[in-house]
N, C-alpha and C. Protein backbone atom coordinates (compact mmCIF):
# COMPACT_ATOMS: atom_id res chain seq x y z
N UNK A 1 62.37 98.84 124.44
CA UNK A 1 63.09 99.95 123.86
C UNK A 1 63.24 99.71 122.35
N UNK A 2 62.80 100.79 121.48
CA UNK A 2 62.76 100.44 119.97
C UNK A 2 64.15 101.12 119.49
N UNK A 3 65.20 102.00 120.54
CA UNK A 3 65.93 102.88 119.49
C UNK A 3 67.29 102.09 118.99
N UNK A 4 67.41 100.99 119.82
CA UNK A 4 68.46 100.15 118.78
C UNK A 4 68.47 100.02 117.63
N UNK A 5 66.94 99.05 117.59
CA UNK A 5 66.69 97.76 116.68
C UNK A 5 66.44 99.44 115.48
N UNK A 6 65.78 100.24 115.66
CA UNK A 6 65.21 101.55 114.70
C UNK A 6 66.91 102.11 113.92
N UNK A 7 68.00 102.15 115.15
CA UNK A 7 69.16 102.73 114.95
C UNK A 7 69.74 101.43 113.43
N UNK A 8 69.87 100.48 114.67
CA UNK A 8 70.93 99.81 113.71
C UNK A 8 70.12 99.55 112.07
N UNK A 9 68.99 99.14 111.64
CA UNK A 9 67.98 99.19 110.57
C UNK A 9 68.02 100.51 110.00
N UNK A 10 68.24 101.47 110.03
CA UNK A 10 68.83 102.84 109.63
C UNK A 10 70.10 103.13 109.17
N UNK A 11 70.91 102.62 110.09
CA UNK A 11 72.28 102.37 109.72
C UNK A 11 72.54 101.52 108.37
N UNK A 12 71.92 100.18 108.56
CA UNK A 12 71.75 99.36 107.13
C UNK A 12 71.36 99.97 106.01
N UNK A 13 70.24 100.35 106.21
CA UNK A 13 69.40 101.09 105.25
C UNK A 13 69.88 102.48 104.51
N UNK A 14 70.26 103.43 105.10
CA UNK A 14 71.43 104.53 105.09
C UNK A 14 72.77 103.88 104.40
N UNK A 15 73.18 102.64 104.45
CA UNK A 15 74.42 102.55 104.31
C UNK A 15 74.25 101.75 102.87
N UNK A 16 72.95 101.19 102.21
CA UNK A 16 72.70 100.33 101.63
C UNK A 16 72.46 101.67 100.19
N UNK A 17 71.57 102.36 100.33
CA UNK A 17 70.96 103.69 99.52
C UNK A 17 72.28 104.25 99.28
N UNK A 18 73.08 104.39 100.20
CA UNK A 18 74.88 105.09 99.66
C UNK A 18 75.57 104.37 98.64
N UNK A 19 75.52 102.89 98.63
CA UNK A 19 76.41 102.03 98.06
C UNK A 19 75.56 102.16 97.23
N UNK A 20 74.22 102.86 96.39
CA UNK A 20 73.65 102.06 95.29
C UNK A 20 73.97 103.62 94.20
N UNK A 21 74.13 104.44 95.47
CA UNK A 21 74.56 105.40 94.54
C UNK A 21 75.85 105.28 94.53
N UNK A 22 76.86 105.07 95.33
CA UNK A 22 77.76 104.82 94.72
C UNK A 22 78.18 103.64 93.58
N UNK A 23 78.03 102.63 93.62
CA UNK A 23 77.64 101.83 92.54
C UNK A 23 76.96 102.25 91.02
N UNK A 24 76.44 103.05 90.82
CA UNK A 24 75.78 103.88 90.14
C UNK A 24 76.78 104.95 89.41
N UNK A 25 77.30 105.61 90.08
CA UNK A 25 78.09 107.10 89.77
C UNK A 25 79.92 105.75 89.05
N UNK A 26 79.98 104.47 89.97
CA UNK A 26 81.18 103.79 89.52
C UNK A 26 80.85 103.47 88.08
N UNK A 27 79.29 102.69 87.72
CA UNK A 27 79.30 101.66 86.62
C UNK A 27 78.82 103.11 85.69
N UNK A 28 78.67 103.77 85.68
CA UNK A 28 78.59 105.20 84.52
C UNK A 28 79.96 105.46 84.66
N UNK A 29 80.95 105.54 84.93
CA UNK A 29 82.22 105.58 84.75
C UNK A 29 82.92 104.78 83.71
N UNK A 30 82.62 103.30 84.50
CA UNK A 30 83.43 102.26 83.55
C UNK A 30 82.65 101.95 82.38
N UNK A 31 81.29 102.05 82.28
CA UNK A 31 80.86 102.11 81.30
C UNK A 31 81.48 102.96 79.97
N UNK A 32 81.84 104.66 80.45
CA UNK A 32 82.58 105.84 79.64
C UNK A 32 83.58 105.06 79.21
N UNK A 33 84.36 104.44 79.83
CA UNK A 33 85.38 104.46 79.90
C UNK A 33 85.98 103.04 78.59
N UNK A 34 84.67 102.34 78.48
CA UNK A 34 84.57 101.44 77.52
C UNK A 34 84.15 99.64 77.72
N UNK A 35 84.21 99.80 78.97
CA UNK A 35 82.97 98.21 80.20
C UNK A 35 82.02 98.27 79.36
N UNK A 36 81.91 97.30 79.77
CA UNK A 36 80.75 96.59 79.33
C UNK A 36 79.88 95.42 80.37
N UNK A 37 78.69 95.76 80.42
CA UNK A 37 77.84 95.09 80.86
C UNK A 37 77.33 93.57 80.83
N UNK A 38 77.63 92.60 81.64
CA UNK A 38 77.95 91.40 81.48
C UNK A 38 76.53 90.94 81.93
N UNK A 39 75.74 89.38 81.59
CA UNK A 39 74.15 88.85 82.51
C UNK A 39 73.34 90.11 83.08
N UNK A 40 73.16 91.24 82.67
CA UNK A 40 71.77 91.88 83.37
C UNK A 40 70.70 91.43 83.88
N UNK A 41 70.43 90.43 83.27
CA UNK A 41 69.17 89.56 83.61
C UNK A 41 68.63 89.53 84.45
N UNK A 42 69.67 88.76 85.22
CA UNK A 42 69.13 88.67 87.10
C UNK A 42 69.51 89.03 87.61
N UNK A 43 69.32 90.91 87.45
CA UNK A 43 70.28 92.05 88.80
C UNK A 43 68.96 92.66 89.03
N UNK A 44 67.26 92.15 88.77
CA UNK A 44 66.17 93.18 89.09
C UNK A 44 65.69 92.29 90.28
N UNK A 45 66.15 90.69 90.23
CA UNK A 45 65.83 89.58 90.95
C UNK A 45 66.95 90.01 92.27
N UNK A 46 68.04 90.51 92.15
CA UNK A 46 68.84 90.56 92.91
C UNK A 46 68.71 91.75 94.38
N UNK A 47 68.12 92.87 93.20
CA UNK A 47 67.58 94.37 93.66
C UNK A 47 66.29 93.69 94.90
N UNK A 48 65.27 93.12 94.22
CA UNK A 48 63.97 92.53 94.53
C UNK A 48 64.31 91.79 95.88
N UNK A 49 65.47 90.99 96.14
CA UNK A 49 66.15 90.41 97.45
C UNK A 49 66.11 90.91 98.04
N UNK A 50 67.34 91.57 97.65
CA UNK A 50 67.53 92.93 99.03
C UNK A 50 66.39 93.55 99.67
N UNK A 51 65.62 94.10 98.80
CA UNK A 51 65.12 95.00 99.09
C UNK A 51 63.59 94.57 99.83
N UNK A 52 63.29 93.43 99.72
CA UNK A 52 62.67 92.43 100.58
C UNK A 52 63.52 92.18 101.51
N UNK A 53 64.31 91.72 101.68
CA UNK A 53 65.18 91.55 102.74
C UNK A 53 65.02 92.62 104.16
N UNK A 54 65.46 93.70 103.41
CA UNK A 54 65.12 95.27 104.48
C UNK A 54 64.28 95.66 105.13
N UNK A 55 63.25 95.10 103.74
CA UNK A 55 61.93 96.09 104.12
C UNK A 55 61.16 94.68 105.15
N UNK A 56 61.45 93.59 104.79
CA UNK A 56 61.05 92.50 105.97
C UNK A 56 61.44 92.75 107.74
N UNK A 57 62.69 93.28 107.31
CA UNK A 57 63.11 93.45 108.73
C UNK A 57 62.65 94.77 109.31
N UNK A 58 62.40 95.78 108.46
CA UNK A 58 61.40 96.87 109.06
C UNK A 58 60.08 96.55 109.78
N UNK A 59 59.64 95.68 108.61
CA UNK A 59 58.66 95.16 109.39
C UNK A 59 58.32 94.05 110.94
N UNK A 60 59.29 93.33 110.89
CA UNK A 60 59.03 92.53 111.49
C UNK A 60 60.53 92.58 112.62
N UNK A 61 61.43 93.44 112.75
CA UNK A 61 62.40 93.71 113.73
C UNK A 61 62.92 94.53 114.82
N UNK A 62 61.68 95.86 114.19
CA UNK A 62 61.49 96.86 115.42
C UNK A 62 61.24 96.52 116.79
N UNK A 63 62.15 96.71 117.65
CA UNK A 63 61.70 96.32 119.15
C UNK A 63 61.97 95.40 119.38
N UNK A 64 62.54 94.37 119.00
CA UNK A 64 63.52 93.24 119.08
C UNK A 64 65.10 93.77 119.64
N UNK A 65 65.35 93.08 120.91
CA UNK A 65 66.83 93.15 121.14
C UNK A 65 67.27 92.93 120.02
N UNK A 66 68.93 93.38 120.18
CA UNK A 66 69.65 92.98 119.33
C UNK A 66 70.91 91.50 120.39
N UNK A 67 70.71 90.99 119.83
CA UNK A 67 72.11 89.96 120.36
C UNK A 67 73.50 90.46 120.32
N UNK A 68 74.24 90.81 121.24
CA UNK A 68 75.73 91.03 121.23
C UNK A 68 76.37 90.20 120.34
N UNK A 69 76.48 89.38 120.70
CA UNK A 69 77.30 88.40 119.63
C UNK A 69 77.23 88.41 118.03
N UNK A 70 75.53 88.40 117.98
CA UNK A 70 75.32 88.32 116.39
C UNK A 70 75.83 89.87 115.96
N UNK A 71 75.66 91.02 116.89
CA UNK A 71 76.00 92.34 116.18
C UNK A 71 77.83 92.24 116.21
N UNK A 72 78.28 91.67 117.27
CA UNK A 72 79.45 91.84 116.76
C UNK A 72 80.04 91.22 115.69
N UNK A 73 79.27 90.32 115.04
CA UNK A 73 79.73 89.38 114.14
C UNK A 73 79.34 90.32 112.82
N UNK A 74 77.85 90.82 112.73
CA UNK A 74 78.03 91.96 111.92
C UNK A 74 78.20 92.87 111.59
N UNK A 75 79.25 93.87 112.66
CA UNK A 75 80.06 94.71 113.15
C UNK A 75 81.51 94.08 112.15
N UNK A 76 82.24 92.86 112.52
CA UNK A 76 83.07 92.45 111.68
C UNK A 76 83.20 92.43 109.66
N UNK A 77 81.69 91.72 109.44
CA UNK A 77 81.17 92.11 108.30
C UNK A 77 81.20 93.47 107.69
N UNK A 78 80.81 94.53 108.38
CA UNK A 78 80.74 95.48 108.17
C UNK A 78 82.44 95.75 107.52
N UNK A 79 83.56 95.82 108.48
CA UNK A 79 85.09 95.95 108.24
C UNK A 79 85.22 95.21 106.51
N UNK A 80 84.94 93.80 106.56
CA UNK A 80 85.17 93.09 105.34
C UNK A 80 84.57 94.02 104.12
N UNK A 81 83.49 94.36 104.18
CA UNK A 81 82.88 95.19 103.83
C UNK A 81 83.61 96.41 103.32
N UNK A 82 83.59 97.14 103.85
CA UNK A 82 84.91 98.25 103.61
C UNK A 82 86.11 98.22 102.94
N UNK A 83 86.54 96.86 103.39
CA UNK A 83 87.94 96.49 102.87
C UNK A 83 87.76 95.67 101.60
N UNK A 84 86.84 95.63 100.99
CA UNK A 84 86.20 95.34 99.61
C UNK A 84 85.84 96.58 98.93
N UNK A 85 84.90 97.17 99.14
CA UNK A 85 84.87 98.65 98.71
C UNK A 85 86.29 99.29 98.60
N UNK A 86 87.08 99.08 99.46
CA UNK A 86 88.41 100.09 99.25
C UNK A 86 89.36 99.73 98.65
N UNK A 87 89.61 97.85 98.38
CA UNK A 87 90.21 97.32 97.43
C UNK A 87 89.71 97.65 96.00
N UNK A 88 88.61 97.89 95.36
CA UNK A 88 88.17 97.73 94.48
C UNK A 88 87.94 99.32 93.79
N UNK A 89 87.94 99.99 94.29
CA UNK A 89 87.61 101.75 94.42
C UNK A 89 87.25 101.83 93.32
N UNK A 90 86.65 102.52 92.25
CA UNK A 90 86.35 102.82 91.11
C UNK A 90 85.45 101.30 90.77
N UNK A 91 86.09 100.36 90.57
CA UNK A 91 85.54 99.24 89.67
C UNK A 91 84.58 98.79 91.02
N UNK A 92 84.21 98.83 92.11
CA UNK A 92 82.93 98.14 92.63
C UNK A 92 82.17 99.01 92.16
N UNK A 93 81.02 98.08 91.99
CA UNK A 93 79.65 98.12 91.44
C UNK A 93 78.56 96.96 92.32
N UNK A 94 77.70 97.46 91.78
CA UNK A 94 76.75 96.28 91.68
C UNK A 94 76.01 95.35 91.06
N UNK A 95 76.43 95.42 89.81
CA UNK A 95 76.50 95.32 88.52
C UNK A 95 77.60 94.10 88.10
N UNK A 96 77.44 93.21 87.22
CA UNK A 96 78.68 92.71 86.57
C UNK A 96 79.17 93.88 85.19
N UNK A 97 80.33 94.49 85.86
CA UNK A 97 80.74 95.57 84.75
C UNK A 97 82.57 95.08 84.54
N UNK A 98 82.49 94.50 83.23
CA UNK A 98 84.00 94.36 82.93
C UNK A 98 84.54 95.34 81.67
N UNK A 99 85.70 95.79 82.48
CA UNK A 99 86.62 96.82 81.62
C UNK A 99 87.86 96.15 80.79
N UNK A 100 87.49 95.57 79.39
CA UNK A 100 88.18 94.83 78.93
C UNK A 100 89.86 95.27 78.77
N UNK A 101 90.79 94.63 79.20
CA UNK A 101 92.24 94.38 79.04
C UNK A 101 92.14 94.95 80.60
N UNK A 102 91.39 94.91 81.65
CA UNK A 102 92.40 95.74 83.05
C UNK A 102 92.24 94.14 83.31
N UNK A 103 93.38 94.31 84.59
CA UNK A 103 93.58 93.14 85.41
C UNK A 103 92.39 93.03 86.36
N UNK A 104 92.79 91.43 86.48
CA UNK A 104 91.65 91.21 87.95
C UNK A 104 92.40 91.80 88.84
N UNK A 105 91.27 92.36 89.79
CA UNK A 105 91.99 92.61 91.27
C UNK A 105 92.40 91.62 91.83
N UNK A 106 93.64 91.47 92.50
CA UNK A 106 94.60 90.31 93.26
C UNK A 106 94.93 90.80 94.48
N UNK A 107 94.38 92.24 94.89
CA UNK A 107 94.92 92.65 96.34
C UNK A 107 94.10 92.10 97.43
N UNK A 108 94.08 93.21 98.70
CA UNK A 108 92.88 92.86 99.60
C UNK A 108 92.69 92.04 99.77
N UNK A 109 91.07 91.58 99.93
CA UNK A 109 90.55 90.30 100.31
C UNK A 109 90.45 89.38 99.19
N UNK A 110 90.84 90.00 98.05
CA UNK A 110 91.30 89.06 96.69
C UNK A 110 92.50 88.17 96.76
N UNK A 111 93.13 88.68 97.46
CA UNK A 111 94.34 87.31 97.57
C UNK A 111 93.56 86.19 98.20
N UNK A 112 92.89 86.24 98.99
CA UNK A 112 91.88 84.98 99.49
C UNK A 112 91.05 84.66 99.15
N UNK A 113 90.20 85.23 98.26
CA UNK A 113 89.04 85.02 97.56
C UNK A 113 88.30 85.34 96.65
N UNK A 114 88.09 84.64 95.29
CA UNK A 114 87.77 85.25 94.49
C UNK A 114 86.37 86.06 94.34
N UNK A 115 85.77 85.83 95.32
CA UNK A 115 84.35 86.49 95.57
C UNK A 115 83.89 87.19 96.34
N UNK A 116 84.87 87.96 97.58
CA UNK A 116 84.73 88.11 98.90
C UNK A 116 83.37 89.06 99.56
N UNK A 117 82.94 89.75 98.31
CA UNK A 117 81.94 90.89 98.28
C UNK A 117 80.97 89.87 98.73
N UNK A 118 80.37 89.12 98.06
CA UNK A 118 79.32 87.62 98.19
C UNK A 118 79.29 87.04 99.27
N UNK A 119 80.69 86.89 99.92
CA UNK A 119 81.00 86.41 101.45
C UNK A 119 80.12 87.04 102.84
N UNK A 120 80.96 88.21 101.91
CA UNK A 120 80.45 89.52 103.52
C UNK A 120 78.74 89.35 103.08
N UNK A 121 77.94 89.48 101.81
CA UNK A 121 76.83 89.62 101.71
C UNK A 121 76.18 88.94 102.18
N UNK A 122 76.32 87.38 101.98
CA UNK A 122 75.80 86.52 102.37
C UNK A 122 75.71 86.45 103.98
N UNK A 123 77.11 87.10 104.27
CA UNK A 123 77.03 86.97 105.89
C UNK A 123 76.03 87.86 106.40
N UNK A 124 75.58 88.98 106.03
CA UNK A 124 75.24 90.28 106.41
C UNK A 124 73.69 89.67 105.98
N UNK A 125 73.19 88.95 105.12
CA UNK A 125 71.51 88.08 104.76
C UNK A 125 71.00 87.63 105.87
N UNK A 126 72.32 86.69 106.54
CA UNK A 126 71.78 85.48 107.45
C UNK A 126 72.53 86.18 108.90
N UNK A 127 73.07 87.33 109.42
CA UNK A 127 73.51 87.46 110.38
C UNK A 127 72.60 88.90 110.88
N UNK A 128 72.14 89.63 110.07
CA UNK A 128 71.61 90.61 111.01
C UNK A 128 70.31 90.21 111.25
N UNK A 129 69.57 89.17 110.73
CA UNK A 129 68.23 88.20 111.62
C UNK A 129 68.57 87.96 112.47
N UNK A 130 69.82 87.04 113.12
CA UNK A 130 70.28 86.46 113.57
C UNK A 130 70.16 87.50 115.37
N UNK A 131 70.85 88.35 114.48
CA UNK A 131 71.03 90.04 115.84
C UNK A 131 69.87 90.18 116.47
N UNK A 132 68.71 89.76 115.44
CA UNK A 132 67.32 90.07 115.81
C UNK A 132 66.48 88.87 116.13
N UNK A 133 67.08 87.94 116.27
CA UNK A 133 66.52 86.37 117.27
C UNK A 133 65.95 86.08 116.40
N UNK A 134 65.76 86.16 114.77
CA UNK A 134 65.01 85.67 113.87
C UNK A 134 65.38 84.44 113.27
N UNK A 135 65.83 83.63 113.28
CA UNK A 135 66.90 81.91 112.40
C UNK A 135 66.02 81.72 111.38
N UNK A 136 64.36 81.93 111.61
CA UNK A 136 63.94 81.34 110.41
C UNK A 136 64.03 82.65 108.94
N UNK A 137 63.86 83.40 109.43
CA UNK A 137 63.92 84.80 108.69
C UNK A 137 65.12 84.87 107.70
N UNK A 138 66.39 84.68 108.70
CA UNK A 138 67.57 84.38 108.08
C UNK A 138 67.81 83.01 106.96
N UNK A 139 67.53 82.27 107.78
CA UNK A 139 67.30 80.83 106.21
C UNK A 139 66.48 81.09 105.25
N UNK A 140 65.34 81.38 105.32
CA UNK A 140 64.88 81.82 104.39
C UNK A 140 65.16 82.92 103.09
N UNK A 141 66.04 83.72 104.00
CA UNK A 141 66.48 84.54 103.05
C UNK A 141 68.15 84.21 102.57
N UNK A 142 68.77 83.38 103.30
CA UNK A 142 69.88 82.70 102.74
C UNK A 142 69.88 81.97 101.59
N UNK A 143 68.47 81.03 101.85
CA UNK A 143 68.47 80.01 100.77
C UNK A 143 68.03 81.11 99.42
N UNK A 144 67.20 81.98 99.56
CA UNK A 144 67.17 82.88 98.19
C UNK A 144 67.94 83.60 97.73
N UNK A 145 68.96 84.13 98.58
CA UNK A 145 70.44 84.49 98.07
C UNK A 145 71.29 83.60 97.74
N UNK A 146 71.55 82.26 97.89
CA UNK A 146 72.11 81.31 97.62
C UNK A 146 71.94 81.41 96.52
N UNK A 147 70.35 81.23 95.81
CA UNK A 147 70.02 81.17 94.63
C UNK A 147 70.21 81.82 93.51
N UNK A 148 70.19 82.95 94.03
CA UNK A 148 70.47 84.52 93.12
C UNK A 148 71.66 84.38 93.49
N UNK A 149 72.94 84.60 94.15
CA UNK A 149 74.32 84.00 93.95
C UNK A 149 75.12 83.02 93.16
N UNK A 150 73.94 81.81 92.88
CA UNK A 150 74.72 80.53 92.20
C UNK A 150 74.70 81.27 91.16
N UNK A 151 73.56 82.13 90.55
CA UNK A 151 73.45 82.50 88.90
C UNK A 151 74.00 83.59 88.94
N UNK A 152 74.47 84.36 90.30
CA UNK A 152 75.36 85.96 89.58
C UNK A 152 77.02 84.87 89.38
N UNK A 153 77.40 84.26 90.69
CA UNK A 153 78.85 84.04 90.11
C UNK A 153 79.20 83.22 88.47
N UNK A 154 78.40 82.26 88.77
CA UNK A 154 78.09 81.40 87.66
C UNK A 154 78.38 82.90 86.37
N UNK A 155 78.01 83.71 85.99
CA UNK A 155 77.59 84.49 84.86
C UNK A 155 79.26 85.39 85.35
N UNK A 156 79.50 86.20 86.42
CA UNK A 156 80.34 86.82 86.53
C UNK A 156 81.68 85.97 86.41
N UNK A 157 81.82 85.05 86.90
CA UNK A 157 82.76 83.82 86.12
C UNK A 157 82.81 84.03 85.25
N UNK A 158 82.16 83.69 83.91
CA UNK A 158 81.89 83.96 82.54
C UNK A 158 82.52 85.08 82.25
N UNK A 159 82.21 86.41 82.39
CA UNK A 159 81.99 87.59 82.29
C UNK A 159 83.82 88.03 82.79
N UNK A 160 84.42 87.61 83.35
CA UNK A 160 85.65 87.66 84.20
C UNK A 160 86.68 86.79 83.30
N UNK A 161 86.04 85.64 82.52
CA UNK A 161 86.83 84.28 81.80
C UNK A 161 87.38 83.30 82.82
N UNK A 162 87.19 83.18 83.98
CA UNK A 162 87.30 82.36 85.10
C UNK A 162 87.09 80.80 85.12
């Protein structure tokens, strides 16, 4: 049966194309508004992840069960997810975009962590392979988000005065 593995990869994909426009319509905002654009550098390397990431699992995840466990785990992700987007409303992006003199966010999943967006991401790299019986798929693409992570926080640190 392909209409899971087709569903839930749609769902991602659908939900991934929303956030870039939303991300998009946010950082033309704060930009107006007087933000400024922090390391651009390595956000085409970042784009280039993902978007390998997706299009890998198009390829290679159709018709694959999905694992209960691993979907409920990225079923949970998904919530964190949300509750990052909704802490952050206006100022998420995808982008390092700082609006000089506002505060850091301290609510939400910010009282626990200064990175939490990165958390859920990282989880959501190495857990929806996982859904799809893939482990090596997932390391592989962990360890290259790892990579592209050390140099976004590293810079958004910076960019934040952290």
């Amino acid at each position: 049966m392909m209409w899971p593995s087709v569903s839930l990869l749609a769902f991602v994909t659908v939900q991934r194309l929303a956030e870039v426009g939303l991300a998009h319509h946010n950082t033309q905002v704060l930009l107006g508004s007087g933000a400024k654009e922090a390391a651009p550098h390595h956000y085409p390397y970042m784009v280039a992840l993902h978007s390998c990431w997706i299009a890998g699992l198009w390829l290679l995840a159709i018709g694959r069960p999905i694992e209960p466990l691993w979907f409920a785990v990225f079923l949970a992700l998904q919530a964190g997810r949300l509750w990052v987007i909704g802490t952050l409303k206006g100022r998420w992006t995808t982008r390092i975009i700082v609006l000089p003199g506002a505060p850091l966010v301290s609510s939400g999943p910010y009282r626990f962590l200064a990175h939490p967006n990165y958390v859920v991401v990282a989880g959501e790299i190495a857990v929806l392979p996982l859904a799809f019986g893939m482990p090596a798929y997932a390391a592989v693409f962990s360890l290259l988000n790892a990579v592209v992570l050390y140099v976004r926080i590293k810079a958004e640190n910076k960019a934040l005065g952290r």
